[in-house]
C-alpha atoms as a PDB file:
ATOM      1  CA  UNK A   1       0.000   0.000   0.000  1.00  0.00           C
ATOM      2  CA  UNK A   2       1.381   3.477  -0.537  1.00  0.00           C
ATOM      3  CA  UNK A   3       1.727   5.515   2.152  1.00  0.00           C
ATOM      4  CA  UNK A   4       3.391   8.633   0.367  1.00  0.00           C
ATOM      5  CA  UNK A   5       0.956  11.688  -0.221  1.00  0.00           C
ATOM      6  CA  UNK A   6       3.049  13.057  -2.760  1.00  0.00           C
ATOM      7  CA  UNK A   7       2.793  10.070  -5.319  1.00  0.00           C
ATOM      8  CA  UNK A   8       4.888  12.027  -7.966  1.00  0.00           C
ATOM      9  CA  UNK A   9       8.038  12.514  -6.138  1.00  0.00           C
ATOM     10  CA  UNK A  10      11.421  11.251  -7.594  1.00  0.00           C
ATOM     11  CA  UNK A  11      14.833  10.282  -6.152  1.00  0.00           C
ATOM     12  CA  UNK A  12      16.267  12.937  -8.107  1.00  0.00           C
ATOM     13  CA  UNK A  13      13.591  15.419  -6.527  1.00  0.00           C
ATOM     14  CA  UNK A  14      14.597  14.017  -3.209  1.00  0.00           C
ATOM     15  CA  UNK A  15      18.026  14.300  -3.411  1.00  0.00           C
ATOM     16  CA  UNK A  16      17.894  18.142  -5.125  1.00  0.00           C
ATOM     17  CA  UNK A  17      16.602  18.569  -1.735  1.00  0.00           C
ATOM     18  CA  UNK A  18      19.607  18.256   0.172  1.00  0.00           C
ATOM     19  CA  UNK A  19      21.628  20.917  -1.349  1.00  0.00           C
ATOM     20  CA  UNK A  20      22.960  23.108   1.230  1.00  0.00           C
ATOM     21  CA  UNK A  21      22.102  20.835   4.148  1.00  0.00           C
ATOM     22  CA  UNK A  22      23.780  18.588   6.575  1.00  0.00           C
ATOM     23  CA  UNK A  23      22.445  15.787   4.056  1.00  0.00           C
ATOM     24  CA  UNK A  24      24.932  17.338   1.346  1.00  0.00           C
ATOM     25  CA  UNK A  25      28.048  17.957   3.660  1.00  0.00           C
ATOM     26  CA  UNK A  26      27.924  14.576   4.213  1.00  0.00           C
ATOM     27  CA  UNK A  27      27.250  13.432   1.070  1.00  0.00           C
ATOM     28  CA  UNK A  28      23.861  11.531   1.650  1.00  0.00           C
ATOM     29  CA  UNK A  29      21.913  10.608  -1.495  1.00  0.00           C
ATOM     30  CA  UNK A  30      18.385   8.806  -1.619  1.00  0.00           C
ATOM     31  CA  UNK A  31      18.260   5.029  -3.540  1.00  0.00           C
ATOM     32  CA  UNK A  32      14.753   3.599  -2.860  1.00  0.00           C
ATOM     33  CA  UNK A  33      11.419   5.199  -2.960  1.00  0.00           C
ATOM     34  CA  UNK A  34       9.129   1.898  -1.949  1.00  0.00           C
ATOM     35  CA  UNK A  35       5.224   2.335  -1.231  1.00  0.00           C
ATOM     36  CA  UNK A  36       5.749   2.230   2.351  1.00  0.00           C
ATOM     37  CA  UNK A  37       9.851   3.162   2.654  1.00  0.00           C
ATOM     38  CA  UNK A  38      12.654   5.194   1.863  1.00  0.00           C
ATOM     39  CA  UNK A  39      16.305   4.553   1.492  1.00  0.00           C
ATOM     40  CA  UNK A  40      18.879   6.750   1.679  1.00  0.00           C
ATOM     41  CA  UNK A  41      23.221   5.991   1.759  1.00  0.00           C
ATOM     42  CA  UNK A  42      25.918   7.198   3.280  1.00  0.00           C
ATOM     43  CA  UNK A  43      29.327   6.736   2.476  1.00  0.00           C
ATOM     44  CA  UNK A  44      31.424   5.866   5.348  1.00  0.00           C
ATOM     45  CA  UNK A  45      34.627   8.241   5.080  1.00  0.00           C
ATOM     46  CA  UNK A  46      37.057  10.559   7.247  1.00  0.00           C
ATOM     47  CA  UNK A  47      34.082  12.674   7.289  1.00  0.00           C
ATOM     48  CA  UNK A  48      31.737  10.528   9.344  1.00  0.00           C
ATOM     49  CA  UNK A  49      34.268   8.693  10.941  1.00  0.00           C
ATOM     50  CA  UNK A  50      34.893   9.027  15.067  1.00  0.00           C
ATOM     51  CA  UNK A  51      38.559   8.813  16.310  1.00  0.00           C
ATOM     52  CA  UNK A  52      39.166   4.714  16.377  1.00  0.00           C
ATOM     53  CA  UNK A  53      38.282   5.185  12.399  1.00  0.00           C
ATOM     54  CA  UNK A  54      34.903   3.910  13.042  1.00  0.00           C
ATOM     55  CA  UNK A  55      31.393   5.443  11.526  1.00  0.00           C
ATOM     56  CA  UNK A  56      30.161   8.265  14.400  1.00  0.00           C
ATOM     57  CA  UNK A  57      27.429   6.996  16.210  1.00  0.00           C
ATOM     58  CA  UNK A  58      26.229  11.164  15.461  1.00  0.00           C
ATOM     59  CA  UNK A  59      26.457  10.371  11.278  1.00  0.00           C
ATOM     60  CA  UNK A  60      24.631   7.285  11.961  1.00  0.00           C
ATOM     61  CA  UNK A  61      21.935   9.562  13.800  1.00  0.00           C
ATOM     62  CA  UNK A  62      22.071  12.197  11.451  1.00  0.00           C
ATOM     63  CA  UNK A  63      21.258   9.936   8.563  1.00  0.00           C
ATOM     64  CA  UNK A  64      18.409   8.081  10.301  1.00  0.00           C
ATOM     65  CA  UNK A  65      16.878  11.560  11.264  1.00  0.00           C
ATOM     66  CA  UNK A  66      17.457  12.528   7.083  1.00  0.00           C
ATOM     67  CA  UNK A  67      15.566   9.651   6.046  1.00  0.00           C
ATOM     68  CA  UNK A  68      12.839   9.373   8.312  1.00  0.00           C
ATOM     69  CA  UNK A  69      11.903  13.441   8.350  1.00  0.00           C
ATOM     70  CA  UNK A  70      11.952  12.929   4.393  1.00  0.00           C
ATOM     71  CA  UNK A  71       9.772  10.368   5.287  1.00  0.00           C
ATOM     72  CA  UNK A  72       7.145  11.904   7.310  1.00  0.00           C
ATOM     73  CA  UNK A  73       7.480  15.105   4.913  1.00  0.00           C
ATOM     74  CA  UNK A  74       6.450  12.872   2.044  1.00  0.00           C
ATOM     75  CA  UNK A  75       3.179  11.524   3.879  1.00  0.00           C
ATOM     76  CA  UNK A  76       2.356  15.078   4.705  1.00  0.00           C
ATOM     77  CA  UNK A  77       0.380  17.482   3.604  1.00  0.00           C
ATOM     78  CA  UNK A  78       3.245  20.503   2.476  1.00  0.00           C
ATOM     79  CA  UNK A  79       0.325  23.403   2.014  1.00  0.00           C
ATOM     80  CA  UNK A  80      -0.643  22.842   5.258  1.00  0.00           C
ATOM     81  CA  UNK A  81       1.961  21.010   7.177  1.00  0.00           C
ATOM     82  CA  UNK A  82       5.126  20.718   8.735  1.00  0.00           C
ATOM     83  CA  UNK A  83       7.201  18.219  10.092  1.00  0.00           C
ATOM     84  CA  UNK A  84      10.003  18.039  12.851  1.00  0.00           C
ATOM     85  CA  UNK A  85      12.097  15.613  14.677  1.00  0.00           C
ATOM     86  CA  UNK A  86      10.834  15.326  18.420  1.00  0.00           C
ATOM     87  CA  UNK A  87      13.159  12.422  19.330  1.00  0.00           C
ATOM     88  CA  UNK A  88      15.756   9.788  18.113  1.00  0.00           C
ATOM     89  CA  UNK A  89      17.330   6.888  19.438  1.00  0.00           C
ATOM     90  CA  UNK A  90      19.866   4.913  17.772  1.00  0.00           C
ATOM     91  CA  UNK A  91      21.462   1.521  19.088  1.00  0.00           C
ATOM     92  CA  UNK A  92      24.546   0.868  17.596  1.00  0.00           C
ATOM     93  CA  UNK A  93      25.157  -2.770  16.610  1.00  0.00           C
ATOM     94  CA  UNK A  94      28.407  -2.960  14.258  1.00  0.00           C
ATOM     95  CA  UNK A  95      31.002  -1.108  13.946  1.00  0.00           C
ATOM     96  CA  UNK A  96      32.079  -0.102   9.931  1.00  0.00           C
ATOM     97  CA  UNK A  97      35.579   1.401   9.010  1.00  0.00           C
ATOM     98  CA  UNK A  98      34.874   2.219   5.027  1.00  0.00           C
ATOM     99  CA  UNK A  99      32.379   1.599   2.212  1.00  0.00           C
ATOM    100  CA  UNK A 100      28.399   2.893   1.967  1.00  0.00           C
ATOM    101  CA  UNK A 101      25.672   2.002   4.317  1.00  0.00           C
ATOM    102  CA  UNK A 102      22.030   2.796   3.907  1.00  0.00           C
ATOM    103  CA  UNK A 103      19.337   3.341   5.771  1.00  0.00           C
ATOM    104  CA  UNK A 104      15.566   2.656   5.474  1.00  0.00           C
ATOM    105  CA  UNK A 105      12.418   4.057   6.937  1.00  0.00           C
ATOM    106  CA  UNK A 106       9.551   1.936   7.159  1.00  0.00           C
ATOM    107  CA  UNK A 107       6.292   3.592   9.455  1.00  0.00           C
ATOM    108  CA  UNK A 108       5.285   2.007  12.769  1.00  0.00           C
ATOM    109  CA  UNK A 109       2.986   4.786  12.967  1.00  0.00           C
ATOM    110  CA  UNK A 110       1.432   7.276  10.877  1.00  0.00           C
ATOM    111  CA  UNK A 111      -0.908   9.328  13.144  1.00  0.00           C
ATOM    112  CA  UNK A 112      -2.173  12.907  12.969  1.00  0.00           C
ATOM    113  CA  UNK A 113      -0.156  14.257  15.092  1.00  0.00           C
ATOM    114  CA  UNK A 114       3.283  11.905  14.922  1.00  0.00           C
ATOM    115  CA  UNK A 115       5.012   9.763  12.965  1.00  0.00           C
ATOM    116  CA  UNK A 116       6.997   7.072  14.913  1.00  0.00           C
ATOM    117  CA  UNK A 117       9.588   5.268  12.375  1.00  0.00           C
ATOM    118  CA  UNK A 118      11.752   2.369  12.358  1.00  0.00           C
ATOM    119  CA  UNK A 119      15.078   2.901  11.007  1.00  0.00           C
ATOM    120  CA  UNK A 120      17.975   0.046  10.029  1.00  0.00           C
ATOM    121  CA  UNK A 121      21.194   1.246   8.945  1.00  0.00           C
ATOM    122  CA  UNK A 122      23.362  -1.570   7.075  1.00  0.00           C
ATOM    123  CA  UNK A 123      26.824  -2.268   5.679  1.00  0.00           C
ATOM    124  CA  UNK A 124      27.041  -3.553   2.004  1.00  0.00           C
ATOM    125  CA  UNK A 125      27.042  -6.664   3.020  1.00  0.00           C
ATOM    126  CA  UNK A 126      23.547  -6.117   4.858  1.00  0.00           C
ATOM    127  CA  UNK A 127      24.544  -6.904   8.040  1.00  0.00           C
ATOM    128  CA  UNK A 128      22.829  -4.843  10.400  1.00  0.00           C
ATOM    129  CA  UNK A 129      24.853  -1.426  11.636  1.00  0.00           C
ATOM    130  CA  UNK A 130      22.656   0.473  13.799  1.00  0.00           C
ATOM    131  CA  UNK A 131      18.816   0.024  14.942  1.00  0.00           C
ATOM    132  CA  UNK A 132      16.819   3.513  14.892  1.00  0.00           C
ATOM    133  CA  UNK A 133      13.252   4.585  16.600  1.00  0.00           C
ATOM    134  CA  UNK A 134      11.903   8.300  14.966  1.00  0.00           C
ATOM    135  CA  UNK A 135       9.629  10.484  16.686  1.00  0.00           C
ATOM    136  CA  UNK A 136       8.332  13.067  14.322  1.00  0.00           C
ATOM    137  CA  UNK A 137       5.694  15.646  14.987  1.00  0.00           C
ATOM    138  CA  UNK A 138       3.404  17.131  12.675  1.00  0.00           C
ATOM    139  CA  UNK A 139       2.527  20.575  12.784  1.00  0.00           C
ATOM    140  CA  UNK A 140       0.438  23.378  11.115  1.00  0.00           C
ATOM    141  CA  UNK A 141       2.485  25.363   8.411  1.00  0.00           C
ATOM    142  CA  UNK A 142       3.172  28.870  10.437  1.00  0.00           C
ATOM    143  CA  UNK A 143       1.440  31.617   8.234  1.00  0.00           C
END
């Protein structure tokens, strides 16, 4: 079933989208629009990496909070609507030194109000790097 209001979006829309954001600095790019998720990668480099060399458990929060706030904002509606991050939490399960890993949104709830999504982050060899639960509230579009 699709979940997405906006059934006309593209990846390429998405991704124009993150010019000039954190999204871009660390060059996140959305892969998969599915009927009821969203997939967006993240190459693991010096730029998201913590001291030991390791992906930052803050990249791997920052791209779960990209991809499910796209997410919400896509099942929204935009005249009317706004959508914000209310809270995150991110268990980290695997450590990764190099390569891409993506993450998908996929709704546990779609209320009124919030949007509560499941996040999984994983290496290319789809092992499982980090487990994510988004809250995101919806809001009336100030005037």
């Amino acid at each position: 079933m699709m979940i997405w209001k906006n059934k006309q979006v593209t990846i390429e829309a998405l991704n124009e989208m993150n010019k000039g954001t954190m999204a871009q600095a660390l060059d996140m790019c959305f892969t998969h629009l599915g009927p009821d998720s969203l997939s967006m990668k993240m190459p693991v480099t010096e730029k998201t990496h913590q001291p030991y060399g390791l992906l930052h458990g803050g990249a791997s929060a920052a791209l779960a909070e990209t991809v499910g706030s796209v997410a919400s904002w896509l099942c929204i509606d935009t005249e009317t609507q706004i959508c914000v991050g209310m809270e995150i939490n991110c268990n980290h399960i695997r450590g990764v030194h190099s390569g891409d890993v993506v993450a998908t949104a996929r709704p546990l709830h779609i209320g009124a109000t919030t949007h509560v999504w499941d996040i999984r982050i994983e290496n290319e060899r789809k092992k499982l790097v980090c487990i994510s639960r988004l809250t995101v509230a919806i809001r009336k579009k100030p005037a």
